[in-house]
Protein backbone atom coordinates (compact mmCIF):
# COMPACT_ATOMS: atom_id res chain seq x y z
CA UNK A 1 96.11 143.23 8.52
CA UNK A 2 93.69 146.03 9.20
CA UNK A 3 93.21 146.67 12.68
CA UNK A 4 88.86 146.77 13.37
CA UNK A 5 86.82 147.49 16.57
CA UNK A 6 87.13 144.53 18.95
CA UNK A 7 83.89 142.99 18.53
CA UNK A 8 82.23 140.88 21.54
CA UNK A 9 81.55 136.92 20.36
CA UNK A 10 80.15 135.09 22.79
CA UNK A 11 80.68 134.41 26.97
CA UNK A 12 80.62 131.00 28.42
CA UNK A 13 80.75 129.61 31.80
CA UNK A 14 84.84 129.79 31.59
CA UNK A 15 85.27 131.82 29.20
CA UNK A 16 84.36 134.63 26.78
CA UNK A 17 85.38 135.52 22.67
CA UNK A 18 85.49 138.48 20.97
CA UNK A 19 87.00 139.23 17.85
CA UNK A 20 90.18 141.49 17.21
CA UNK A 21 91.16 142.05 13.76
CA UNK A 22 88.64 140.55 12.12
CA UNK A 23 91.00 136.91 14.45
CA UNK A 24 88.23 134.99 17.08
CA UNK A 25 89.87 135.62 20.24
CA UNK A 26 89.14 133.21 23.39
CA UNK A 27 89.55 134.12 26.91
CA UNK A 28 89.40 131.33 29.44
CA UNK A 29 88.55 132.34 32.87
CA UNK A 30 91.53 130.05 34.23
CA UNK A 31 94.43 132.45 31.88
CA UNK A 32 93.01 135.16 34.62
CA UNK A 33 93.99 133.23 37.60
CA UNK A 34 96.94 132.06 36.37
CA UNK A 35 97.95 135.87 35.90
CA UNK A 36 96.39 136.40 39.60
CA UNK A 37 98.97 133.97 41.11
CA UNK A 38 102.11 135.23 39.19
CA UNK A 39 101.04 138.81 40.65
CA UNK A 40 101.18 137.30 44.27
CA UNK A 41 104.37 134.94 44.08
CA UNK A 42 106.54 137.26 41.41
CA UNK A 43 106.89 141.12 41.44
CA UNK A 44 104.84 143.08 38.89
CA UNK A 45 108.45 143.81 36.82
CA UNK A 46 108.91 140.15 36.42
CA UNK A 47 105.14 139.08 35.78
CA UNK A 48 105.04 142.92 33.23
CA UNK A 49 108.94 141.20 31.58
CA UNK A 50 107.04 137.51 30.94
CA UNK A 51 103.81 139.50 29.57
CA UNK A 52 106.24 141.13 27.08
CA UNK A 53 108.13 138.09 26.34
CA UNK A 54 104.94 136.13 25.93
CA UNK A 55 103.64 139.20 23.18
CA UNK A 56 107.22 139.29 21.30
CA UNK A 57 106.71 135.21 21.24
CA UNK A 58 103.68 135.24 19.20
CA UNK A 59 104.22 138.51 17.08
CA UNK A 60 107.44 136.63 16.15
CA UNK A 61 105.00 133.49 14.88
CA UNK A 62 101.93 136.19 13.72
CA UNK A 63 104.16 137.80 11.68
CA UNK A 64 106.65 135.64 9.93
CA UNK A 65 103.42 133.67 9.55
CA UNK A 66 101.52 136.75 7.35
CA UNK A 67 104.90 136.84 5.67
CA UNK A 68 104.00 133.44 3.92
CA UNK A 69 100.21 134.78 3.68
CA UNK A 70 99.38 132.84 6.52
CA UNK A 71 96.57 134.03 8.65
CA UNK A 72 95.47 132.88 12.30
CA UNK A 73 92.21 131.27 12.63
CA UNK A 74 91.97 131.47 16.56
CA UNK A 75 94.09 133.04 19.31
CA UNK A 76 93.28 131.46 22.69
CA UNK A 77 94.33 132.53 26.52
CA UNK A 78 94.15 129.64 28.59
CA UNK A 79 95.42 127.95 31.91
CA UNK A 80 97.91 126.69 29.53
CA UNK A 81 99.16 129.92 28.07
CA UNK A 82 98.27 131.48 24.58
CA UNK A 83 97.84 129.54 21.79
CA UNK A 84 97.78 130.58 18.05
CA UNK A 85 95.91 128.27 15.60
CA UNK A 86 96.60 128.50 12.20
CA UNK A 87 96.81 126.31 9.09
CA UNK A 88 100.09 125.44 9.06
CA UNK A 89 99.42 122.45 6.87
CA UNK A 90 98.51 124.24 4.17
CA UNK A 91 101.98 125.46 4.18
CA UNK A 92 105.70 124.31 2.75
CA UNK A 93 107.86 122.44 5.16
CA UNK A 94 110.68 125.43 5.22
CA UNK A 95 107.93 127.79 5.65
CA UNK A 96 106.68 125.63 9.03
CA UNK A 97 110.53 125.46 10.39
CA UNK A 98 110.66 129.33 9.99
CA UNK A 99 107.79 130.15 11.81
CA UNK A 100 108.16 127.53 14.34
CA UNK A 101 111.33 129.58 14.94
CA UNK A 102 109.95 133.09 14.99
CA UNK A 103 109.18 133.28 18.29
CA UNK A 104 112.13 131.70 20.26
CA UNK A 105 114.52 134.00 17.52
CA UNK A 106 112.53 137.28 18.72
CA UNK A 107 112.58 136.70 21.98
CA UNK A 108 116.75 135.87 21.83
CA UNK A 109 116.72 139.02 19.71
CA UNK A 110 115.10 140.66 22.70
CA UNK A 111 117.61 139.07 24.96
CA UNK A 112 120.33 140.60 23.15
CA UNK A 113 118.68 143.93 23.12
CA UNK A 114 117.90 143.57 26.77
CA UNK A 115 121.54 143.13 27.78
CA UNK A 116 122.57 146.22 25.28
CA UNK A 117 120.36 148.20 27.31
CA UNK A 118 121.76 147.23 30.50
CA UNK A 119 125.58 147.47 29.73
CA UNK A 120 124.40 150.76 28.30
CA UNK A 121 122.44 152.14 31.40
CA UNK A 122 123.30 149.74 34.32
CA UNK A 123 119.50 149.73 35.23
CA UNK A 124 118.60 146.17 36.94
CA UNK A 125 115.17 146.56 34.41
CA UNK A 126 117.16 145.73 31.08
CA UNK A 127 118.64 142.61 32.88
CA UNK A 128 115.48 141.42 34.14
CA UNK A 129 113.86 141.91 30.87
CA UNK A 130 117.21 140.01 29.02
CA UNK A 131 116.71 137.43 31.40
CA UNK A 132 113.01 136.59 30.91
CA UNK A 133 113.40 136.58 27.43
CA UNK A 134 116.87 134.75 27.28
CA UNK A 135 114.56 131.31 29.20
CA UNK A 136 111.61 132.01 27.38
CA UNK A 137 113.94 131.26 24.39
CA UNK A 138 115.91 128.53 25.65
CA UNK A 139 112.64 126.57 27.14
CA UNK A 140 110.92 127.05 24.21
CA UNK A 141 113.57 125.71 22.00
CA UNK A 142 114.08 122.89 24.03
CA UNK A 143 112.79 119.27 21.57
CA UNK A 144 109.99 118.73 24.11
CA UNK A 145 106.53 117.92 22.87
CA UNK A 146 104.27 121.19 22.86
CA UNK A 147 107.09 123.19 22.56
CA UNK A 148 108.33 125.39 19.34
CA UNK A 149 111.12 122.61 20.04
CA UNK A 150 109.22 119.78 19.89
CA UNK A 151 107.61 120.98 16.67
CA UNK A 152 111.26 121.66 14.88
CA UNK A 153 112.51 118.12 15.00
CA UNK A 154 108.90 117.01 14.24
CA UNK A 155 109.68 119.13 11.43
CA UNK A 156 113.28 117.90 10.75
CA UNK A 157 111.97 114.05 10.74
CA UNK A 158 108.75 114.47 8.45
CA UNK A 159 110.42 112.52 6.00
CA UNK A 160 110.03 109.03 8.18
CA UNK A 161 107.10 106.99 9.18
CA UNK A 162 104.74 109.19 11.34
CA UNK A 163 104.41 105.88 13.86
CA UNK A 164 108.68 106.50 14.03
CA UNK A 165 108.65 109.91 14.17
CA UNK A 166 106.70 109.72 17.62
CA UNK A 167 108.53 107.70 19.07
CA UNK A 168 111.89 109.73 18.31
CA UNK A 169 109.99 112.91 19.31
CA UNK A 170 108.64 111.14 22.97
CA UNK A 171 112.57 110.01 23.17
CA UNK A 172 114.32 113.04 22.51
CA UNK A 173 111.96 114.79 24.51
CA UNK A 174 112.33 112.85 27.61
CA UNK A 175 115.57 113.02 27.11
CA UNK A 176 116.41 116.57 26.65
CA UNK A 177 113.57 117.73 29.61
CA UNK A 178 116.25 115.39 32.38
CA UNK A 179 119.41 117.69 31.94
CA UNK A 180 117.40 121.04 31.89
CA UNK A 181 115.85 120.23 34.95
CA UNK A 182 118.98 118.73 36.47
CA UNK A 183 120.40 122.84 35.22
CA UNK A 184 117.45 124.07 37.17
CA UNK A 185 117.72 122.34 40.73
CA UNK A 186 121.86 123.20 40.11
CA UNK A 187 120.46 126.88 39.90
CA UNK A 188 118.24 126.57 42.74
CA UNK A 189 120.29 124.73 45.21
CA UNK A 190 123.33 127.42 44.72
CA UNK A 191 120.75 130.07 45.20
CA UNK A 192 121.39 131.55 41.78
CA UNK A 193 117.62 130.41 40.74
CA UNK A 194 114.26 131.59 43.46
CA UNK A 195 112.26 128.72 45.54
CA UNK A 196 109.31 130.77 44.66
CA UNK A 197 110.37 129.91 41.25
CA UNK A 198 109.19 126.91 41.65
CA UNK A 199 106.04 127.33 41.17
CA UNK A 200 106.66 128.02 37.70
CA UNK A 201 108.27 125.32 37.29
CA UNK A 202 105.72 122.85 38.52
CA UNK A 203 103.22 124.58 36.53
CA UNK A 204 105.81 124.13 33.09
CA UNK A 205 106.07 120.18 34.59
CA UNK A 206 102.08 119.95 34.49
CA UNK A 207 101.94 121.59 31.28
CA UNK A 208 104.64 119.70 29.38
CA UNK A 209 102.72 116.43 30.75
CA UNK A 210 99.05 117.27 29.53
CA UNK A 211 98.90 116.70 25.92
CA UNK A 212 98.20 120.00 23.61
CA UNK A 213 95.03 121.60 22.86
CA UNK A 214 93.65 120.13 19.79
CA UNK A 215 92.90 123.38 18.34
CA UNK A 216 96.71 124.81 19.00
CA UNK A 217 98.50 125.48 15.92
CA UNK A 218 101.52 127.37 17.39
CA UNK A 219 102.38 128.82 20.43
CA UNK A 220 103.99 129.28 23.93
């Protein structure tokens, strides 16, 4: 993919587009403030770790994506995170399960290089960063909905009635979100886990309840 100028598109009330690599990129206004309020309730190192492990996410989809000659359509910043749209449909089933889980397998790749670093060094950085990555990998994964979950065992039950294959999705999904946050208060209550973290977690809660952009292909 050859790498051109970024080109302004257009600027609305909430947001603005320009273009970057020849891919329509949209900025809402609300991505911003979302970024705003990590800076005041998390230190820069965490909010600069979950920046990274955001970028390694998507490359990990962009990539094994191209590798099938898939290109993106749209990338989007929002209030709900970034979002890659792409014609996935267009594509083999095995080709949709691999890319679906490019970006949690980078970022546990990351992980792993994370905690190399600091068993290497000892410097607190390289277990932040392991850290960051290691839950960006394990939420993701998780057979919610909206997640790169979510879309696996979509995936995994493509052979049944699409009517049956929501409901088992809406099941599982309910069911898997009950234990991860029971893991989280657990964490929290034996101090292992922030308070302040949990203002992430209400905004994951929000976003796991809204129902996806309908121009989302893939993303986290």
């Amino acid at each position: 993919m050859a790498c051109a100028i970024i080109r302004p598109l257009s600027s609305r009330a909430c947001s603005m587009e320009f273009e970057f690599c020849g891919v329509p990129v949209r900025l809402g206004f609300p991505f911003a403030a979302v970024l705003c309020i990590l800076l005041v309730a998390f230190d820069l190192s965490i909010v600069g770790d979950l920046l990274a492990a955001i970028a390694l996410h998507e490359g990990g989809h962009l990539l094994c994506a191209a590798a099938f000659g898939i290109r993106p359509r749209r990338i989007s910043l929002t209030a709900r995170g970034v979002g890659v749209a792409m014609d996935l449909d267009l594509a083999a089933r095995g080709a949709r399960f691999l890319i679906a889980l490019a970006g949690p397998a980078v970022n546990l790749a990351a992980c792993l290089v994370g905690a190399a670093g600091w068993r290497i060094s000892g410097a607190g950085c390289w277990l932040e960063f392991a850290a960051v990555n290691g839950v960006a990998a394990l939420v993701n994964l998780l057979p919610v909905p909206g997640l790169d979950g979510g879309d696996l065992l979509r995936l995994l039950l493509a052979r049944l009635p699409a009517a049956r294959t929501e409901k088992i999705c809406l099941a599982v999904g309910g069911i898997a979100l009950f234990p991860a946050a029971g893991v989280y208060f657990f964490l929290l209550l034996r101090g292992i886990a922030e308070r302040r973290s949990l203002l992430a977690f209400a905004y994951l809660a929000v976003l796991l309840a809204c129902d996806p952009e309908p121009d989302s292909g893939t993303g986290g």
